[in-house]
N, C-alpha and C. Protein backbone atom coordinates (compact mmCIF):
# COMPACT_ATOMS: atom_id res chain seq x y z
N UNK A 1 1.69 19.13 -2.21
CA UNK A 1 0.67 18.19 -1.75
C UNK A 1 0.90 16.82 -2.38
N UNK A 2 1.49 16.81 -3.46
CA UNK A 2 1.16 15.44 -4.26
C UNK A 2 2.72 14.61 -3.81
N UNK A 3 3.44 15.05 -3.65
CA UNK A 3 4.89 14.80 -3.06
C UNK A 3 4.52 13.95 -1.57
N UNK A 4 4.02 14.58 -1.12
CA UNK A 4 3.63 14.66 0.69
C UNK A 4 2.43 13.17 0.04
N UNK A 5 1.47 13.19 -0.39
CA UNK A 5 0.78 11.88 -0.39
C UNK A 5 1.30 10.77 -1.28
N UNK A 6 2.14 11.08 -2.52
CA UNK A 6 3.14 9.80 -2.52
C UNK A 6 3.90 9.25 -1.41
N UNK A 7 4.25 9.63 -0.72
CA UNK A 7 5.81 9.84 0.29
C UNK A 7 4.43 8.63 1.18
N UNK A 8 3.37 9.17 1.67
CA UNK A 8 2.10 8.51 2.61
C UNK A 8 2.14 7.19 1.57
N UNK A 9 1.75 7.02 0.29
CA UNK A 9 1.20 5.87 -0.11
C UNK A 9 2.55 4.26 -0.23
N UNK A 10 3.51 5.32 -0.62
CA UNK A 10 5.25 4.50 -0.38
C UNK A 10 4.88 3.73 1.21
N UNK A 11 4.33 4.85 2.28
CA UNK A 11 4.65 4.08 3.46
C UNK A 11 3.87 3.04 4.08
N UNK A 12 2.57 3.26 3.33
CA UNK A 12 1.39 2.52 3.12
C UNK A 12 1.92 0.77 2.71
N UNK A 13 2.35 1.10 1.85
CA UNK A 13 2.95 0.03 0.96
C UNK A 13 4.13 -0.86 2.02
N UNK A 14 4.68 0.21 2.23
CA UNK A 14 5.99 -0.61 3.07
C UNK A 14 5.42 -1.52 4.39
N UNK A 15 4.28 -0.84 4.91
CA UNK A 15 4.02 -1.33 6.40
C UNK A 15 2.99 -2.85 5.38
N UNK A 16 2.45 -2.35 4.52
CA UNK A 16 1.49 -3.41 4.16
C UNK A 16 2.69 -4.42 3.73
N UNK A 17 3.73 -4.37 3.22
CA UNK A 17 5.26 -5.66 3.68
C UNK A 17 5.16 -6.31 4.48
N UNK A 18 5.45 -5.45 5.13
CA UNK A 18 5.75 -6.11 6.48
C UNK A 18 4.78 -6.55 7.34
N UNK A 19 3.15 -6.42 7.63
CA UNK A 19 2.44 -7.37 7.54
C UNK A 19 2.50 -8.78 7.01
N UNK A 20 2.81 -8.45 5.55
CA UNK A 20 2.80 -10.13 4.81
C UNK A 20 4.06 -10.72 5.32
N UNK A 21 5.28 -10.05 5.48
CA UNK A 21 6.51 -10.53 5.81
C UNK A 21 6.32 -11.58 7.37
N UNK A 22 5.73 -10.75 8.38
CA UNK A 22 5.92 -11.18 9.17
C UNK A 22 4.59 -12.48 9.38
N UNK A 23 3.50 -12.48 8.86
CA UNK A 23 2.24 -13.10 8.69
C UNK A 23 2.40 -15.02 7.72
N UNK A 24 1.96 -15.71 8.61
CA UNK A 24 2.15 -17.11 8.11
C UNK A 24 0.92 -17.53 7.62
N UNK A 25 0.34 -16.63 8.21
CA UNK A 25 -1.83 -16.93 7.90
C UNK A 25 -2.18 -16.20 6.61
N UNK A 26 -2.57 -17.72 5.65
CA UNK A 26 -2.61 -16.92 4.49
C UNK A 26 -4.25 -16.11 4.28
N UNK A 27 -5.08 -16.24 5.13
CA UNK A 27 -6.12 -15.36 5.13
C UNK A 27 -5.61 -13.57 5.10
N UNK A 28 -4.71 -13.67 5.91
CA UNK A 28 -4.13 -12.00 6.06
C UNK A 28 -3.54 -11.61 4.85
N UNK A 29 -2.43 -12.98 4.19
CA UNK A 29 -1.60 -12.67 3.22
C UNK A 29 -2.61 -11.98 2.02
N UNK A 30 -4.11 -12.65 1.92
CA UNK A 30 -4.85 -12.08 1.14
C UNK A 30 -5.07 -11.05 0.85
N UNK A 31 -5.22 -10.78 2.70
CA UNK A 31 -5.98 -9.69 3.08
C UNK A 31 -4.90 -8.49 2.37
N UNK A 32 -3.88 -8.21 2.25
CA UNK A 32 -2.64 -7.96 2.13
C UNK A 32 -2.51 -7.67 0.95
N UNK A 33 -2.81 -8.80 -0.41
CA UNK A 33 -2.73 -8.76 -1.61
C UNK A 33 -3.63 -7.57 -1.77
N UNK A 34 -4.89 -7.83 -1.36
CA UNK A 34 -5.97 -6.41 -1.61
C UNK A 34 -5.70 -5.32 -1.07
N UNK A 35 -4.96 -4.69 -0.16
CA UNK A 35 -4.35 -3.86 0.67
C UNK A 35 -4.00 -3.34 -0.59
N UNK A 36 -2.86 -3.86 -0.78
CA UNK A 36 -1.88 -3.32 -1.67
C UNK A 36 -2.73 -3.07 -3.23
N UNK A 37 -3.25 -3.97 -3.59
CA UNK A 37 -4.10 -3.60 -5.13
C UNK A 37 -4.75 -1.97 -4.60
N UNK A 38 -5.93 -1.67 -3.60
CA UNK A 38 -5.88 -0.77 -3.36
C UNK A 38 -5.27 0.45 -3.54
N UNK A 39 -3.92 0.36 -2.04
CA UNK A 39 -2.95 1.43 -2.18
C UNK A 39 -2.40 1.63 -3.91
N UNK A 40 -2.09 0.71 -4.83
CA UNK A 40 -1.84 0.81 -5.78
C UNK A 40 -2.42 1.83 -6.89
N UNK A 41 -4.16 1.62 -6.74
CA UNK A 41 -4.80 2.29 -7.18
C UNK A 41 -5.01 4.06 -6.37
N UNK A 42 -4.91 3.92 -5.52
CA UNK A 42 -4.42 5.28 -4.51
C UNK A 42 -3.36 6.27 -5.43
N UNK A 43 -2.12 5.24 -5.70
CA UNK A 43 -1.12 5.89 -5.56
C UNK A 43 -1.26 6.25 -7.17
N UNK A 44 -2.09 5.98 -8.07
CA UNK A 44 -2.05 6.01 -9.58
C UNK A 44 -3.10 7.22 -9.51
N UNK A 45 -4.14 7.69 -8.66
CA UNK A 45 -5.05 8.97 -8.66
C UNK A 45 -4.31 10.22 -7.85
N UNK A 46 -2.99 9.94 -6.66
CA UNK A 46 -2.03 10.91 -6.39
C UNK A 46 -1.20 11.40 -7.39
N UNK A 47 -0.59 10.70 -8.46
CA UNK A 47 0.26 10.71 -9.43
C UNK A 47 -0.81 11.83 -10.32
N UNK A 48 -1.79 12.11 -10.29
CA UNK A 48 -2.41 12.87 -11.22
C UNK A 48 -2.69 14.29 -10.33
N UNK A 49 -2.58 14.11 -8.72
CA UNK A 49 -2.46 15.58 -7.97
C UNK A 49 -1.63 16.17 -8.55
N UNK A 50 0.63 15.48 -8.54
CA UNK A 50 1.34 15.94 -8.59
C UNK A 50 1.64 17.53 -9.65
């Protein structure tokens, strides 16, 4: 289980990239920064499933 929702929060992360990558509007880029602080915190309470 904890394998399988890292593997989810990695992809989380990647698409939330590529949002900012492709995004010139820095309202989103924000939006984006918090995305990721989020997923971050996600991925630090999966690390304790494993």
């Amino acid at each position: 289980v904890g394998r399988r929702l890292d593997f989810i929060t990695q992809e989380m992360l990647r698409e939330a990239n590529t949002i900012a990558s492709k995004s010139s509007d820095t309202t989103i880029n924000q939006s984006v920064i918090e995305m990721k602080c989020a997923i971050d915190r996600i991925k630090e309470q999966v690390q304790n499933v494993e």
